[in-house]
Protein backbone atom coordinates (compact mmCIF):
# COMPACT_ATOMS: atom_id res chain seq x y z
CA UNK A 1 11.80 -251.95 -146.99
CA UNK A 2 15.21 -251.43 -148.32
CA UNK A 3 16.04 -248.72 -146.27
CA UNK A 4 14.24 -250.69 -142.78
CA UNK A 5 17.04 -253.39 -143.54
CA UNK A 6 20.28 -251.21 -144.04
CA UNK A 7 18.62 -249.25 -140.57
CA UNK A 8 18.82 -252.37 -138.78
CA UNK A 9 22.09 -254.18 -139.97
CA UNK A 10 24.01 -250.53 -138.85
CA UNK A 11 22.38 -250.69 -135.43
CA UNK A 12 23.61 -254.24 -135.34
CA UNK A 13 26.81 -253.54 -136.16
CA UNK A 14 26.92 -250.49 -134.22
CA UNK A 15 25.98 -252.71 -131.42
CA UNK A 16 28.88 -255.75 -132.19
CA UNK A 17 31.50 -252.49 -132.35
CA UNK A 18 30.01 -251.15 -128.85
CA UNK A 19 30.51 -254.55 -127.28
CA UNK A 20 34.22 -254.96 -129.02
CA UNK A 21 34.93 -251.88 -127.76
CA UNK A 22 34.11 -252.34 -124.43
CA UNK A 23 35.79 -255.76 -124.29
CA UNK A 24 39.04 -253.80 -125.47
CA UNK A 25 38.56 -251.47 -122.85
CA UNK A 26 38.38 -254.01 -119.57
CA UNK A 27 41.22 -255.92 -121.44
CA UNK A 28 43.27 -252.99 -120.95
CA UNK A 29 41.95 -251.66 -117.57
CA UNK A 30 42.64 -255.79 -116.79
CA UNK A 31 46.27 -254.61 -117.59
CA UNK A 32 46.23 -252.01 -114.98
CA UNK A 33 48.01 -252.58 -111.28
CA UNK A 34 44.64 -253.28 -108.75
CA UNK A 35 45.32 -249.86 -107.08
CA UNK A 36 44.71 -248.13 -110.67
CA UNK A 37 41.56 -249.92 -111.45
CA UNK A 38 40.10 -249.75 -107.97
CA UNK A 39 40.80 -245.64 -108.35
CA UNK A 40 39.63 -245.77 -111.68
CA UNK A 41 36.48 -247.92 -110.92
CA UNK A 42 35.65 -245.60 -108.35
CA UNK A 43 36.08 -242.43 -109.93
CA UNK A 44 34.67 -243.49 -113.57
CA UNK A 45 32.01 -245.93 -112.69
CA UNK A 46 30.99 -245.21 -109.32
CA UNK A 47 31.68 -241.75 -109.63
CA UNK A 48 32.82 -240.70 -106.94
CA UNK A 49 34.68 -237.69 -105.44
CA UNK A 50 38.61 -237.61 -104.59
CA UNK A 51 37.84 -236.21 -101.29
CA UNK A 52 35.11 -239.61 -100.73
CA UNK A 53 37.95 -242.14 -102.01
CA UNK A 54 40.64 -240.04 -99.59
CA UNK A 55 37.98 -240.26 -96.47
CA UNK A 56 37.35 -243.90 -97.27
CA UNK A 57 40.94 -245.05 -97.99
CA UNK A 58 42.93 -242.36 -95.59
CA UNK A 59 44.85 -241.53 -98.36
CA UNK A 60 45.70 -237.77 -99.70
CA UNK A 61 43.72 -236.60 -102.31
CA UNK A 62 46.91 -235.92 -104.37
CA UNK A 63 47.63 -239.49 -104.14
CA UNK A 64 44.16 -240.73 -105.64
CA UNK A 65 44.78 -238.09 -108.21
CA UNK A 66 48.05 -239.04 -109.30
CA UNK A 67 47.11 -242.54 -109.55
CA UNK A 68 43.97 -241.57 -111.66
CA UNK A 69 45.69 -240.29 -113.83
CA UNK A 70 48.52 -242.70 -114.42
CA UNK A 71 45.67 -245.02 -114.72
CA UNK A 72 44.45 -242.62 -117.62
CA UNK A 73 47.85 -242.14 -119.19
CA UNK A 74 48.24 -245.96 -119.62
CA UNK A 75 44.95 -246.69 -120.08
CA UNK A 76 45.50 -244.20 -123.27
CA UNK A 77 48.84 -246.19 -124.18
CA UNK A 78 47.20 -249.70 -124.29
CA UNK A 79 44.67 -248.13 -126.21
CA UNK A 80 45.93 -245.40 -128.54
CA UNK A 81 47.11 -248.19 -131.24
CA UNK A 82 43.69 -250.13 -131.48
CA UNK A 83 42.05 -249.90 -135.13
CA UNK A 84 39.05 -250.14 -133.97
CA UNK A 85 39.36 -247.75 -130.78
CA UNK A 86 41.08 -245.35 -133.55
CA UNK A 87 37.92 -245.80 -136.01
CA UNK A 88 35.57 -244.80 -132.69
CA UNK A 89 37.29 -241.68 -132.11
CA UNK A 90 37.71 -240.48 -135.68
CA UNK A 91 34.34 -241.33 -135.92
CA UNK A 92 33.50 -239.07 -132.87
C-alpha cells in the first residue's frame, strides 16, 4: 500500500514538473520574434520539411534554416538558466 502511494504522488509530481516545464517553454518561445516561432512551430510541431516551408513561403531554404536555428540558439539562452529546465536535463 505504501509503495502504491509513493508510485502515485511521483507520477503526480512528474506530471506538475511536465506541465511547468512546458509552460516555461511557450514562455520563452512567446519571447521569440513571430518569424522564429512560426519556423519553429512548423518545423518542431508540425514537422515539416525546409524544402515544404521554402515552397509554401517562397523563401530559400537557407533562410528557414538560419532562422531555425537562431530560434534554437535563443530558445537555449532563455532557457539554459532555468532550475527546473536544468533539473530535467540532468535528470535525462
Amino acid at each position: 500500500r505504501q509503495e502504491a502511494l509513493t508510485t502515485r504522488e511521483e507520477v503526480q509530481t512528474s506530471q506538475e514538473e511536465l506541465l511547468h516545464l512546458r509552460d516555461r517553454l511557450q514562455d520563452a518561445i512567446e519571447m521569440l520574434t513571430d518569424r522564429e516561432q512560426w519556423v519553429f512551430n512548423a518545423v518542431v510541431v508540425e514537422r515539416k520539411s525546409l524544402r515544404s516551408i521554402s515552397r509554401d513561403l517562397q523563401w530559400s531554404k537557407s533562410e528557414i534554416a538560419r532562422i531555425r536555428d537562431r530560434a534554437i540558439a535563443q530558445l537555449r539562452i532563455l532557457l539554459e538558466d532555468d532550475p527546473l529546465v536544468k533539473e530535467y536535463l540532468d535528470g535525462q
